[in-house]
PDB file of N, CA and C in Angstrom:
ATOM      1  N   UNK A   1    -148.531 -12.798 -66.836  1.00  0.00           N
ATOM      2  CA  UNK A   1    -147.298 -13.098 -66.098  1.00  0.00           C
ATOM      3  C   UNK A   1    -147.304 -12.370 -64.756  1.00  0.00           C
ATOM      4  N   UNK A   2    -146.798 -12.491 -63.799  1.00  0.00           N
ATOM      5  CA  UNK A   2    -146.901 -12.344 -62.060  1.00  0.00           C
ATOM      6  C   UNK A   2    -145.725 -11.935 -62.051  1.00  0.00           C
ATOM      7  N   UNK A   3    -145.954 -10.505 -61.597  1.00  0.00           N
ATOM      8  CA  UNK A   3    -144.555 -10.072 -61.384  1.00  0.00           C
ATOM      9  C   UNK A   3    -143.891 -10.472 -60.008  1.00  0.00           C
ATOM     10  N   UNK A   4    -144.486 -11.111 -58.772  1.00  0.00           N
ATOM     11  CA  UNK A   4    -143.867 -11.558 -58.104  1.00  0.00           C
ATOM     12  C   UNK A   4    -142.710 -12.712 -58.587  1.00  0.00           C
ATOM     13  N   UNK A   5    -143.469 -13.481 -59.766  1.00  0.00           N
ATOM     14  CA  UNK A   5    -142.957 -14.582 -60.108  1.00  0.00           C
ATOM     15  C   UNK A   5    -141.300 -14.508 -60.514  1.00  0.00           C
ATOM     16  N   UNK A   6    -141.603 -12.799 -61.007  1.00  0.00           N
ATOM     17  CA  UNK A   6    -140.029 -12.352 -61.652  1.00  0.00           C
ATOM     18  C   UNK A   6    -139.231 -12.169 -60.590  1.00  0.00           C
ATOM     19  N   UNK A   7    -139.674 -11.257 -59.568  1.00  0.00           N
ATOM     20  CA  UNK A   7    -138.957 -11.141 -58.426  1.00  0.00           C
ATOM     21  C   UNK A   7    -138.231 -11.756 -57.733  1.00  0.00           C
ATOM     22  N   UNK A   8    -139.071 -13.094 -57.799  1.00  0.00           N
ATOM     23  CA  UNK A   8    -138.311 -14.420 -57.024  1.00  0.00           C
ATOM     24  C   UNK A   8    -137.412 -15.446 -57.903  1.00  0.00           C
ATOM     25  N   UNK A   9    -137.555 -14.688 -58.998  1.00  0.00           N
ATOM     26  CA  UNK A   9    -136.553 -15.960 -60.313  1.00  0.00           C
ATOM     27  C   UNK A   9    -135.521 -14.583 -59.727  1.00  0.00           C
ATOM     28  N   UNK A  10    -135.837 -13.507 -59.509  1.00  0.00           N
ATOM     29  CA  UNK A  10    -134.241 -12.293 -59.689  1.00  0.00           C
ATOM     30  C   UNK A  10    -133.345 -12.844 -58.235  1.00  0.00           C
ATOM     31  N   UNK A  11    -134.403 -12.816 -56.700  1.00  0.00           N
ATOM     32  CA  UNK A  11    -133.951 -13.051 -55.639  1.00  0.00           C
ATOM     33  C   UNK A  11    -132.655 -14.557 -55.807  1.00  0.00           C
ATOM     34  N   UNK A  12    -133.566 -15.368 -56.124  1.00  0.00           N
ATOM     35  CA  UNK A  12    -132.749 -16.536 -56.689  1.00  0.00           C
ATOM     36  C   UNK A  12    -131.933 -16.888 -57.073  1.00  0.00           C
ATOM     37  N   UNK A  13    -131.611 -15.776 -58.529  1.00  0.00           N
ATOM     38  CA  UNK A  13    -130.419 -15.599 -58.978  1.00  0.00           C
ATOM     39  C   UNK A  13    -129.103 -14.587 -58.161  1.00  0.00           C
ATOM     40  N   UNK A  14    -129.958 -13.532 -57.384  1.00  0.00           N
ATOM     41  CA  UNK A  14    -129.036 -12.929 -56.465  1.00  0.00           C
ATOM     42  C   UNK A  14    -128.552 -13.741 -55.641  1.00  0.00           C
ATOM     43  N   UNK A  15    -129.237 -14.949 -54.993  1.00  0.00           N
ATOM     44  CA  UNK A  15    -128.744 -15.613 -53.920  1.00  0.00           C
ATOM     45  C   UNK A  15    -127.931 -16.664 -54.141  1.00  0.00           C
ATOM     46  N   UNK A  16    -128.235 -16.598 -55.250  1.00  0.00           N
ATOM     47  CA  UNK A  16    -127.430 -18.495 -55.846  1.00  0.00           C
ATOM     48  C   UNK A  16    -125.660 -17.187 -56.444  1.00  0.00           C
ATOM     49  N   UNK A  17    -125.549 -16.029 -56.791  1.00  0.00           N
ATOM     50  CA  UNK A  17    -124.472 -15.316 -57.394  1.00  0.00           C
ATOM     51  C   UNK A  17    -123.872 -15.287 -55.731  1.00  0.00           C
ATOM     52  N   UNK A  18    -124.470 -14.695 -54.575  1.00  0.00           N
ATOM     53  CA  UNK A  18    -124.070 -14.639 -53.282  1.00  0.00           C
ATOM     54  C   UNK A  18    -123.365 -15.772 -53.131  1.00  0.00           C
ATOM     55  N   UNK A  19    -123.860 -17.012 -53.033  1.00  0.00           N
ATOM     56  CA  UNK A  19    -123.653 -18.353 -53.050  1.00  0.00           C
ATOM     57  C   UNK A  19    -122.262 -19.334 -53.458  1.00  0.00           C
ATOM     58  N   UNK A  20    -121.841 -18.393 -54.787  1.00  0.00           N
ATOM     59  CA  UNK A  20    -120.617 -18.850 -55.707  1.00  0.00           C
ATOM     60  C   UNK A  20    -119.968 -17.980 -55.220  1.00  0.00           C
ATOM     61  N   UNK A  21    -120.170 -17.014 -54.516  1.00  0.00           N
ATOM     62  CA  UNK A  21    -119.399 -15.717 -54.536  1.00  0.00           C
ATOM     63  C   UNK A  21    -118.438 -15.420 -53.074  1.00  0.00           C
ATOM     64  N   UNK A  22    -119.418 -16.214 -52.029  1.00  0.00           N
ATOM     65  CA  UNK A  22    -119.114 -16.953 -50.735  1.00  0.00           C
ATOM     66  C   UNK A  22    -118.651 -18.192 -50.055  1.00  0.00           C
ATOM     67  N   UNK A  23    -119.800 -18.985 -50.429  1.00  0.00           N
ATOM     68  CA  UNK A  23    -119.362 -20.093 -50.417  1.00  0.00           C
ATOM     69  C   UNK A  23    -118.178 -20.871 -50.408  1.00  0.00           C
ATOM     70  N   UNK A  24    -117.343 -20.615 -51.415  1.00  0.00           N
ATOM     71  CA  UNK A  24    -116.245 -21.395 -52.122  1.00  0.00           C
ATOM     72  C   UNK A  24    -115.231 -20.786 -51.107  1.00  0.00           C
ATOM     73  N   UNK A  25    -115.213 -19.893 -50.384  1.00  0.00           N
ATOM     74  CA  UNK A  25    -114.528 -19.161 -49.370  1.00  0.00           C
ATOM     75  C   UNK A  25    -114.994 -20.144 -48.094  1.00  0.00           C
ATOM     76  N   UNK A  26    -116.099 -20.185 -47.882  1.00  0.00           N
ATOM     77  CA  UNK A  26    -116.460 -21.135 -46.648  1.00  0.00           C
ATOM     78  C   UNK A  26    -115.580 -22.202 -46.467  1.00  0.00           C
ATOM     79  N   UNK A  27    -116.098 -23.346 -47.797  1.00  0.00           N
ATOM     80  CA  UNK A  27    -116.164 -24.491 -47.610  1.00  0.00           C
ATOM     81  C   UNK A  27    -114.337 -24.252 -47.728  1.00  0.00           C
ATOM     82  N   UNK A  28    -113.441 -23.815 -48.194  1.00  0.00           N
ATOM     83  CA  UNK A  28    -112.339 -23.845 -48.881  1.00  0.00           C
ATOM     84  C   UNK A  28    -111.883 -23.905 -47.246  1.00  0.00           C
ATOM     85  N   UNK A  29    -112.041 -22.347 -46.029  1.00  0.00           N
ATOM     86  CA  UNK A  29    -111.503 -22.159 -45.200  1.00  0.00           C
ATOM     87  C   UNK A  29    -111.850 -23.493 -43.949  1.00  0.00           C
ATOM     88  N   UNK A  30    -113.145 -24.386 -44.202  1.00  0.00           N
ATOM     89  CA  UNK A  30    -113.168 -25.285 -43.549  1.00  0.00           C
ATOM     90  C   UNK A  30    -112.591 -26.398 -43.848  1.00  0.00           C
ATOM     91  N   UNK A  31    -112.579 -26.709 -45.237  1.00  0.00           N
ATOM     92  CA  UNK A  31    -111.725 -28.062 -45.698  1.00  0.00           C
ATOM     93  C   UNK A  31    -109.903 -27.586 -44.748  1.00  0.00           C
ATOM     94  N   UNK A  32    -109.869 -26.645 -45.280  1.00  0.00           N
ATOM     95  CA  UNK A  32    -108.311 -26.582 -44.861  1.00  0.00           C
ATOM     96  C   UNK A  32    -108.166 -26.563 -42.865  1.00  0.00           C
ATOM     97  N   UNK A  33    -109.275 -26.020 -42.223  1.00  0.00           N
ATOM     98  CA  UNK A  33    -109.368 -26.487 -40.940  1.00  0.00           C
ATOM     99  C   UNK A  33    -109.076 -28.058 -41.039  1.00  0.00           C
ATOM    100  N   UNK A  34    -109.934 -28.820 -41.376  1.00  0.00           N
ATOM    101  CA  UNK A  34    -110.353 -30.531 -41.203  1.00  0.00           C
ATOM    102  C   UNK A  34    -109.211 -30.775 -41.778  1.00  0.00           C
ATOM    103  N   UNK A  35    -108.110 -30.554 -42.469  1.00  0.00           N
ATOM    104  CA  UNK A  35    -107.041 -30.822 -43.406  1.00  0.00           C
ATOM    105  C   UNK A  35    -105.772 -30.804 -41.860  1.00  0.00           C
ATOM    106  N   UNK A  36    -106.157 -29.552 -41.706  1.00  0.00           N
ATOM    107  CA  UNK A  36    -105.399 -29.463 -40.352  1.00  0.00           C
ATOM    108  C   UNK A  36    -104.786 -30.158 -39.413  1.00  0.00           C
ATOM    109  N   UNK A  37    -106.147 -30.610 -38.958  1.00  0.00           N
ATOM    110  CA  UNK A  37    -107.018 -31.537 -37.788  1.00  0.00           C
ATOM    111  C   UNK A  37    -106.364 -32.591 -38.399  1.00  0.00           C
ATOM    112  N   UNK A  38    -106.852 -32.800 -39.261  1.00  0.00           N
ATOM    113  CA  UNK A  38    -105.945 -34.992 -39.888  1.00  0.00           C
ATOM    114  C   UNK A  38    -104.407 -34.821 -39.896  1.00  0.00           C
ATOM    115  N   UNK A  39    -103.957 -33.860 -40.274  1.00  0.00           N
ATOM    116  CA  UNK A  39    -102.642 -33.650 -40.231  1.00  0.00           C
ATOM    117  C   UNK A  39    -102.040 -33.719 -38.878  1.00  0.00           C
ATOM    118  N   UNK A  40    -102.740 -33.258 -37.798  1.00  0.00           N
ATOM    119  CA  UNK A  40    -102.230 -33.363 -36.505  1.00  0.00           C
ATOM    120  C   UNK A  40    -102.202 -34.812 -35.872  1.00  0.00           C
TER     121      UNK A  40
END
């Protein structure tokens, strides 16, 4: 087994937890921009 191989299944999972953890903040604060925008 390749321990790089582990490294990059861990990075992965750090980035995809970053991901749920951010994200949903992004897209949330842009929908409600564009929500805005149509409303005007």
């Amino acid at each position: 087994e390749d321990p790089s191989d582990k490294f990059i299944a861990l990075r992965d999972l750090v980035s995809l937890e970053l991901c749920h953890k951010y994200l949903p903040d992004l897209f949330s604060k842009e929908s409600i921009l564009k929500t805005n925008r149509l409303t005007k």
